[in-house]
N, C-alpha and C. Protein backbone atom coordinates (compact mmCIF):
# COMPACT_ATOMS: atom_id res chain seq x y z
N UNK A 1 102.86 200.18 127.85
CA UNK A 1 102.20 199.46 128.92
C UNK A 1 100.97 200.23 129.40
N UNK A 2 101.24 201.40 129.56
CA UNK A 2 99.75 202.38 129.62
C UNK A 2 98.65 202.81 129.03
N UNK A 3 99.06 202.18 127.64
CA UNK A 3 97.65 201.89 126.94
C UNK A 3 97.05 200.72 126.70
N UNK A 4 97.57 199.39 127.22
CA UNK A 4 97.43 198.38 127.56
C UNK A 4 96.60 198.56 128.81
N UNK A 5 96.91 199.17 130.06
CA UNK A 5 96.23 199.04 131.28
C UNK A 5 94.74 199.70 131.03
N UNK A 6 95.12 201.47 129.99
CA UNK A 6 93.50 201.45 129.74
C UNK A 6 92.82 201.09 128.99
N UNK A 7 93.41 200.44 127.49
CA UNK A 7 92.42 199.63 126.88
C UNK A 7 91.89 198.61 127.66
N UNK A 8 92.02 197.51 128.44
CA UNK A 8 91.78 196.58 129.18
C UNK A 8 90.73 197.32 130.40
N UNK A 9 91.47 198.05 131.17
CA UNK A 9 90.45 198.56 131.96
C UNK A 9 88.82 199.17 131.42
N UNK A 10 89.08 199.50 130.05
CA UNK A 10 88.04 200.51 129.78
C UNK A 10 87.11 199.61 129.03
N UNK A 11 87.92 198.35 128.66
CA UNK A 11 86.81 197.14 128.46
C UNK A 11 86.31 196.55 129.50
N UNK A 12 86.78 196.26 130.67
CA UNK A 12 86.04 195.66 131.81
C UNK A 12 85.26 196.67 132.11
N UNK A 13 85.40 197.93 132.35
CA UNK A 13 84.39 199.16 132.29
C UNK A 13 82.88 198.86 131.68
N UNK A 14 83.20 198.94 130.47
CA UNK A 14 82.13 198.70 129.56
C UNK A 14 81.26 197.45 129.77
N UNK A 15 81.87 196.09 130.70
CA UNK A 15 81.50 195.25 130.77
C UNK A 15 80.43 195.27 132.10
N UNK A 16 81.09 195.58 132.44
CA UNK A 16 79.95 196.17 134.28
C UNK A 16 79.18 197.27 134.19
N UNK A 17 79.76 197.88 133.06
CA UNK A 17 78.58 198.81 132.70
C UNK A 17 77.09 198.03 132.51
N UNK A 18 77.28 197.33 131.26
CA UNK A 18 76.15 196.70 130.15
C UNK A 18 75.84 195.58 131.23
N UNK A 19 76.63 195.07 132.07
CA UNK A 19 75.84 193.64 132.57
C UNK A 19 74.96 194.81 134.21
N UNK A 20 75.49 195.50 134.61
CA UNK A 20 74.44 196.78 135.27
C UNK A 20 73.15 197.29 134.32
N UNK A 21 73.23 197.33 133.31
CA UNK A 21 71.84 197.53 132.72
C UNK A 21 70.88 196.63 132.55
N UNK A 22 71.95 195.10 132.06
CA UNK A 22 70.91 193.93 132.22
C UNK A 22 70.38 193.47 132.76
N UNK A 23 71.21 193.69 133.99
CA UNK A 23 70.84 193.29 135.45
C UNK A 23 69.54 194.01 136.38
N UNK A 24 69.83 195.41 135.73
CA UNK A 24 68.46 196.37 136.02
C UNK A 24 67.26 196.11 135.13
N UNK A 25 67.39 195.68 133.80
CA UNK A 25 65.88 195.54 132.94
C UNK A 25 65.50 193.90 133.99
N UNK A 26 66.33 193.37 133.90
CA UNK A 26 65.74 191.82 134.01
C UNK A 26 65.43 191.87 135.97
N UNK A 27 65.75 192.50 137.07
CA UNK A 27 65.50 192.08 137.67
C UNK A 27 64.25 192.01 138.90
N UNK A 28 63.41 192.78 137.90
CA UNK A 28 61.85 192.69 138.65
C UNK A 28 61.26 191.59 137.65
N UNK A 29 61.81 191.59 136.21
CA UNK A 29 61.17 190.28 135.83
C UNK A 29 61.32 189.06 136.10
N UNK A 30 62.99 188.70 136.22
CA UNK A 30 63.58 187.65 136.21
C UNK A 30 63.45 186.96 137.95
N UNK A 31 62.98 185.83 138.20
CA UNK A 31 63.72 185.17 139.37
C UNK A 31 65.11 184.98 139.32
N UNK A 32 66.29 185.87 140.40
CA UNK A 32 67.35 185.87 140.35
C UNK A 32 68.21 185.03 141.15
N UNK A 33 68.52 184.11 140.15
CA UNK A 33 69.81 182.88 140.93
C UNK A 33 70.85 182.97 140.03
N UNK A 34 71.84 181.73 140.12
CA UNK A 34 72.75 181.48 139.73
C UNK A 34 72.68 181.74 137.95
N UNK A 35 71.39 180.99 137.25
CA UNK A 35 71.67 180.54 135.89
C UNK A 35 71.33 181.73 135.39
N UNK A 36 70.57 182.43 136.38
CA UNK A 36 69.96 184.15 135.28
C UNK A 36 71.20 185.19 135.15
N UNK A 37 72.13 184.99 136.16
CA UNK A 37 73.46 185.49 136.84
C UNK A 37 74.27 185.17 135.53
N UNK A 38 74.38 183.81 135.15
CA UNK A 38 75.02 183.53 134.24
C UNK A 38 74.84 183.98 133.03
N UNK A 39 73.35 183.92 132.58
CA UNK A 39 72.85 184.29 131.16
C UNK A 39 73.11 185.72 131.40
N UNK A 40 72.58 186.66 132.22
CA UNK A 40 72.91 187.76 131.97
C UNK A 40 74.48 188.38 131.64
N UNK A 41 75.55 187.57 132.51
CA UNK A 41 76.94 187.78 132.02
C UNK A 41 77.05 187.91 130.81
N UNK A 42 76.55 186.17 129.82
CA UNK A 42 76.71 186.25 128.51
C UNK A 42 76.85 187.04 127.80
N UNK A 43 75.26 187.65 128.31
CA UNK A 43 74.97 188.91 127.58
C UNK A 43 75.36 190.15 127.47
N UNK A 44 75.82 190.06 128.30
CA UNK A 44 76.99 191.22 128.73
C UNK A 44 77.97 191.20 127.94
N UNK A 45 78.82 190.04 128.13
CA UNK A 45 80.02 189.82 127.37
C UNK A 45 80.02 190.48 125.74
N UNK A 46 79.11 189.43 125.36
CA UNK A 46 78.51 190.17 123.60
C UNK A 46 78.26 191.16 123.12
N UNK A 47 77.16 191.95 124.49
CA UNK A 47 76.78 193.26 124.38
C UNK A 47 78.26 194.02 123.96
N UNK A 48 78.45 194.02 125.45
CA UNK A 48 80.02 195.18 125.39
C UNK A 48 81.15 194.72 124.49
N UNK A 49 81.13 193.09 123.86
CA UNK A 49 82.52 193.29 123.16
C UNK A 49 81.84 193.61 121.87
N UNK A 50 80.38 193.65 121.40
CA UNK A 50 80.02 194.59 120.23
C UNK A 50 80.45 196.30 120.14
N UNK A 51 79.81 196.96 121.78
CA UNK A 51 80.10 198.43 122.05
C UNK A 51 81.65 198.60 121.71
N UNK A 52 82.77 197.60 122.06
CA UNK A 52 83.93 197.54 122.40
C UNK A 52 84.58 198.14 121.25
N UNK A 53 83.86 197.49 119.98
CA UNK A 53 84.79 197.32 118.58
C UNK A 53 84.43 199.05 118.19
N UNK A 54 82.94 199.71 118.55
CA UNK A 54 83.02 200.56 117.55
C UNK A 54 83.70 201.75 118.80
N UNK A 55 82.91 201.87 120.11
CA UNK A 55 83.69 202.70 121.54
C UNK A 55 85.22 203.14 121.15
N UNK A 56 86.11 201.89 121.99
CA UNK A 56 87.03 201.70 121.63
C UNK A 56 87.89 201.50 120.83
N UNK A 57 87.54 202.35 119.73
CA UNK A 57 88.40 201.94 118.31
C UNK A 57 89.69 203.03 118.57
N UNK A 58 89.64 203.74 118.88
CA UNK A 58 90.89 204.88 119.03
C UNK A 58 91.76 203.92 119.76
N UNK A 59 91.70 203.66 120.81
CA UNK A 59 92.57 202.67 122.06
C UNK A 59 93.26 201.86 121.33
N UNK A 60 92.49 200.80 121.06
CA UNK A 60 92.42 199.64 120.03
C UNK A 60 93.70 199.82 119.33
N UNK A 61 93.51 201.01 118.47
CA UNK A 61 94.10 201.68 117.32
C UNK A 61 95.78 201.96 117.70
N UNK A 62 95.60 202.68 119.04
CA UNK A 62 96.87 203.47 119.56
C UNK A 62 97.40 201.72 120.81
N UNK A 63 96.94 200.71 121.08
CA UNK A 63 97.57 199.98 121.36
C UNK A 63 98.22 198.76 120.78
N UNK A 64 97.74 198.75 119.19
CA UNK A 64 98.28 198.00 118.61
C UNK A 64 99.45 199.01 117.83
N UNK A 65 99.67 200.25 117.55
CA UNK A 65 100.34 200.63 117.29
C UNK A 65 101.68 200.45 118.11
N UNK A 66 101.20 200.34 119.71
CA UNK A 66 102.52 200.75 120.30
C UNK A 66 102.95 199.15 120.49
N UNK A 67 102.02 197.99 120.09
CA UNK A 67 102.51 196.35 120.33
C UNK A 67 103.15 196.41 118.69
N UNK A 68 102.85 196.65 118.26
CA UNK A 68 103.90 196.62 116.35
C UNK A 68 105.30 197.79 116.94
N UNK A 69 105.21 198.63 117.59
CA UNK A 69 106.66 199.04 117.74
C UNK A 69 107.49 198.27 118.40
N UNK A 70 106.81 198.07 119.76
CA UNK A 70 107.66 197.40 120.60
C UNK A 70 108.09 196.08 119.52
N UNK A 71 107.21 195.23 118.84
CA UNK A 71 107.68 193.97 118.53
C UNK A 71 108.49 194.45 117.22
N UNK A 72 108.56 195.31 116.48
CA UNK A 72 109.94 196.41 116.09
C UNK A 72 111.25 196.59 116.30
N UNK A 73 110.73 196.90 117.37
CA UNK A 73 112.06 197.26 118.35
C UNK A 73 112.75 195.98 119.20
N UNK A 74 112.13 195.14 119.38
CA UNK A 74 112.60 193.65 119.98
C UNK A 74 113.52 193.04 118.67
N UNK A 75 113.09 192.95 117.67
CA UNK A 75 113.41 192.39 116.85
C UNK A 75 114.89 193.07 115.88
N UNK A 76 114.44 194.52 116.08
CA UNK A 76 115.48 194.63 115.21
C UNK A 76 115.71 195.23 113.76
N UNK A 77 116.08 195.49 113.29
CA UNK A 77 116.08 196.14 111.63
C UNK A 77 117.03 194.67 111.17
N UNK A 78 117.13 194.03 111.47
CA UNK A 78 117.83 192.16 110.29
C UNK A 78 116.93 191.49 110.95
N UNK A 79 115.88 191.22 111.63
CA UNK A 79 114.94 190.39 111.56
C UNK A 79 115.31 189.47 113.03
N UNK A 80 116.61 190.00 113.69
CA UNK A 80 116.90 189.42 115.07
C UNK A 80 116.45 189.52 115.63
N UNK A 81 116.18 188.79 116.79
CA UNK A 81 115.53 188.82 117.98
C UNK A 81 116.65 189.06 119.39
N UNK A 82 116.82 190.51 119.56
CA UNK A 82 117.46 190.81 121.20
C UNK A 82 119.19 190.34 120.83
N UNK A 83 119.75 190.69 121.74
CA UNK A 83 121.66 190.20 121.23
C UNK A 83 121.76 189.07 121.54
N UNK A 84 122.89 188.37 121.17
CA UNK A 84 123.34 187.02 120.88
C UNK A 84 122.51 186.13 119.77
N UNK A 85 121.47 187.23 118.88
CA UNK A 85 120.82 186.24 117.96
C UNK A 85 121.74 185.93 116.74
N UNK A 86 122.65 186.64 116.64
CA UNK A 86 123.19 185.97 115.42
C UNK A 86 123.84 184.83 115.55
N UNK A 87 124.38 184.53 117.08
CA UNK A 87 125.68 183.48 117.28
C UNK A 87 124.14 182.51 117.12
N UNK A 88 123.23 182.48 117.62
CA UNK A 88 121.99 181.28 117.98
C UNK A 88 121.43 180.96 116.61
N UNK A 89 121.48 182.15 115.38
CA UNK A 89 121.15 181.97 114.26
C UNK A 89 122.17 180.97 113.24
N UNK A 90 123.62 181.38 113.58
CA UNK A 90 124.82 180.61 113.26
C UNK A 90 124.30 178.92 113.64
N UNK A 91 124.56 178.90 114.96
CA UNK A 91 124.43 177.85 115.22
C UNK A 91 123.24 176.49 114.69
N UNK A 92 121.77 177.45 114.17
CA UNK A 92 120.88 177.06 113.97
C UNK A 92 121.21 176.33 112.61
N UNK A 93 121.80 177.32 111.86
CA UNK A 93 122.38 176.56 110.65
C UNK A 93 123.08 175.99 110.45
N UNK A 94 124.02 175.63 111.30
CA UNK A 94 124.98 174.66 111.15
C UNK A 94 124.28 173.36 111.43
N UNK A 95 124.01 173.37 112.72
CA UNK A 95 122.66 172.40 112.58
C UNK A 95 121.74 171.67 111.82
N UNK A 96 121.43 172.45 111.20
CA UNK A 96 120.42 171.96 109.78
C UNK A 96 121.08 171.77 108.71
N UNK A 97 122.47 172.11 108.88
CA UNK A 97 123.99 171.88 108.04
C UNK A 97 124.13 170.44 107.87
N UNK A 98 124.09 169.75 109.31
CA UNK A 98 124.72 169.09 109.83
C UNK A 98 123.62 167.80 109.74
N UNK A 99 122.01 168.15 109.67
CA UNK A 99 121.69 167.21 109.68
C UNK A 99 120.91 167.14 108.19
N UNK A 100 121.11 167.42 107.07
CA UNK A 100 120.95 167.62 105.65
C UNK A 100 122.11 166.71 105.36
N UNK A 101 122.91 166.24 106.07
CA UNK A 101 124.28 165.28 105.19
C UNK A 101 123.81 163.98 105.95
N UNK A 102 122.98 163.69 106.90
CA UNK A 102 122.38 162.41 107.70
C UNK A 102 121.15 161.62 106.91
N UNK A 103 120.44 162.11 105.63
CA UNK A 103 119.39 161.10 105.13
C UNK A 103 120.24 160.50 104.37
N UNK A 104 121.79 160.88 103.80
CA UNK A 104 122.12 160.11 102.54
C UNK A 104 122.66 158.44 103.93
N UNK A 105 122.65 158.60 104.57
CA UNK A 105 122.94 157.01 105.41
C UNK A 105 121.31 156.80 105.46
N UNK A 106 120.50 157.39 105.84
CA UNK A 106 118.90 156.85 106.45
C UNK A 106 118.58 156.63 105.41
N UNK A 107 119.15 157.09 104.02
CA UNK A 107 118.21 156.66 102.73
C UNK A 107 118.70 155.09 102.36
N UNK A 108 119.89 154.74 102.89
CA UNK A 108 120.85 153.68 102.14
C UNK A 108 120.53 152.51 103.01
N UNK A 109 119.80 152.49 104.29
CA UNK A 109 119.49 152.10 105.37
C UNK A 109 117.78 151.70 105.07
N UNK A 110 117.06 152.83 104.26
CA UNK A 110 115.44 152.44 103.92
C UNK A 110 115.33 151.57 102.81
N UNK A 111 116.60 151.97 101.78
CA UNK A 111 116.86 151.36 100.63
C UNK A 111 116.85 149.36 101.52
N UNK A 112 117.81 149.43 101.85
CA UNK A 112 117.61 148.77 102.36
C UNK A 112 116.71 147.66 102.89
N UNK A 113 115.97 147.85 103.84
CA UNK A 113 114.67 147.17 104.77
C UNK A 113 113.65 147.36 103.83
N UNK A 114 113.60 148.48 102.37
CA UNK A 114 112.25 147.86 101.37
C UNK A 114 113.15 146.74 100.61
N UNK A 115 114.21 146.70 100.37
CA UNK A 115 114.83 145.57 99.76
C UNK A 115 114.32 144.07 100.96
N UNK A 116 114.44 144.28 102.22
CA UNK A 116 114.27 142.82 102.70
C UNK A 116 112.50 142.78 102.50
N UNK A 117 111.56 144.02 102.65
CA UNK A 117 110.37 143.62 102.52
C UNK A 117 109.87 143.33 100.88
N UNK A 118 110.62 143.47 100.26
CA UNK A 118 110.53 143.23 98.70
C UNK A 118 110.68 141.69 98.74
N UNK A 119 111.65 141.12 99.06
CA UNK A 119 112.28 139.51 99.08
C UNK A 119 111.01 138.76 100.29
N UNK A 120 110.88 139.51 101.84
CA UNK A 120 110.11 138.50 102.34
C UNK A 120 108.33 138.45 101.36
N UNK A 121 107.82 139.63 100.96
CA UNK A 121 106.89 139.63 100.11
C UNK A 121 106.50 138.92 98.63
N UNK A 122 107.72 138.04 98.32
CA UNK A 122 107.39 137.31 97.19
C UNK A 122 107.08 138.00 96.21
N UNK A 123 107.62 138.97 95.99
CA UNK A 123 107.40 140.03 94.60
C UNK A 123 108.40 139.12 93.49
N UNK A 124 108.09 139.09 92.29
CA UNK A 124 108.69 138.93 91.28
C UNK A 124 109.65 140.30 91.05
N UNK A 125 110.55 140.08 89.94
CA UNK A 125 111.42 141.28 89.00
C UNK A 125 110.79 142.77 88.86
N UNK A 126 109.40 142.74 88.30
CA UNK A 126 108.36 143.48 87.85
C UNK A 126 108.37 144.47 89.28
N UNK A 127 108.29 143.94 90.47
CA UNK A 127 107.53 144.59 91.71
C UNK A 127 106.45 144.28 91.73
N UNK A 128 105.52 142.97 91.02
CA UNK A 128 104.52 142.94 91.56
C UNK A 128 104.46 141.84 92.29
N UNK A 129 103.32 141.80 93.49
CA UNK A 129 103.67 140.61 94.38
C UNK A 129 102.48 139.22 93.52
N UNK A 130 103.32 138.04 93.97
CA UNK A 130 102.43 137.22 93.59
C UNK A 130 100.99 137.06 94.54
N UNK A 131 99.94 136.94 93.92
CA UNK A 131 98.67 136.97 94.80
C UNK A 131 98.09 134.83 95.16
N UNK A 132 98.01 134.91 96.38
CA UNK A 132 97.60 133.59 96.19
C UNK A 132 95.75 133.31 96.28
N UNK A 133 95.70 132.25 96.93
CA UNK A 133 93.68 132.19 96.97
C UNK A 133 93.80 133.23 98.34
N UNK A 134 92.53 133.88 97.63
CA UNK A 134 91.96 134.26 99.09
C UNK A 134 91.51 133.39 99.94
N UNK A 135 92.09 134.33 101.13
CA UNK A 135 91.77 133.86 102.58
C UNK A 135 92.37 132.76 102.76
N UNK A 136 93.95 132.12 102.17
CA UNK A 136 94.33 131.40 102.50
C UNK A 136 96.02 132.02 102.84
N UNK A 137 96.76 131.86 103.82
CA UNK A 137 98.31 131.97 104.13
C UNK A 137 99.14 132.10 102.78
N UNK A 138 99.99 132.70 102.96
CA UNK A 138 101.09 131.97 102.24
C UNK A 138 101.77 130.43 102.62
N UNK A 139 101.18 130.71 104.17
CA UNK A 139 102.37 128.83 104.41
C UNK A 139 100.80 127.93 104.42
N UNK A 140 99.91 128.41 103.42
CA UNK A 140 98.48 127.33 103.03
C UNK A 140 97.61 127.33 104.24
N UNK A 141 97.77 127.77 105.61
CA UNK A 141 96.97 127.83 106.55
C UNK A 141 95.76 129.06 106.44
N UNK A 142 93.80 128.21 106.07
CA UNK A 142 92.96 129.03 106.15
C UNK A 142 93.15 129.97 106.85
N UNK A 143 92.26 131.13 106.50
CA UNK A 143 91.98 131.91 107.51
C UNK A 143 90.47 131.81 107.82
């Protein structure tokens, strides 16, 4: 957690640093309101998260190290997550147990409703449907 507070801090650092410099070149040139306020932030932002990558590379370095332990150590040497994951892992599979034996009814059920749209569609044996005139109904009413 303490290299979290100073990587973070030492980037907002850097950020009030660089938008203090911009703020000093630009402000005998610039008329200063709201939108110059803004552009200069931008610039800030970019500036320092460029300084950020090469500055801060040690931090960087030593706080992702200690976010790969911790998420290490949360997890586990079997890939668990914290106690009671195996009963939640059990359960997960039974689950997916349970619903892997439910398409053989949803299949017999689709089988099905393409069988009634096969018959209301006027398909012949083949599967192909008979075509009538264009732009006219099947019950002969134009369109």
């Amino acid at each position: 957690m303490k290299t979290f507070v100073v990587y973070t801090l030492a980037r907002l650092g850097l950020f009030v640093a660089v938008y203090g410099l911009v703020w000093l070149a630009l402000f005998r040139t610039v008329g200063w309101n709201a939108v110059t306020a803004l552009y200069t932030a931008l610039i800030a932002v970019v500036v320092s998260s460029l300084l950020a990558l090469v500055v801060l590379r040690r931090q960087r370095a030593a706080l992702a190290a200690e976010l790969a332990e911790r998420s290490q150590r949360s997890t586990g040497s079997d890939g668990a997550r914290g106690p009671g994951s195996a009963q939640r892992q059990h359960g997960s599979a039974q689950r997916q147990h349970g619903s892997a034996q439910r398409p053989h009814g949803s299949a017999q059920r689709q089988h099905g409703s393409a069988q009634r749209r096969h018959d209301q569609a006027g398909e012949d044996a083949s599967g192909v449907a008979e075509l009538g005139k264009p732009g006219v109904s099947k019950d002969g009413n134009q369109r």
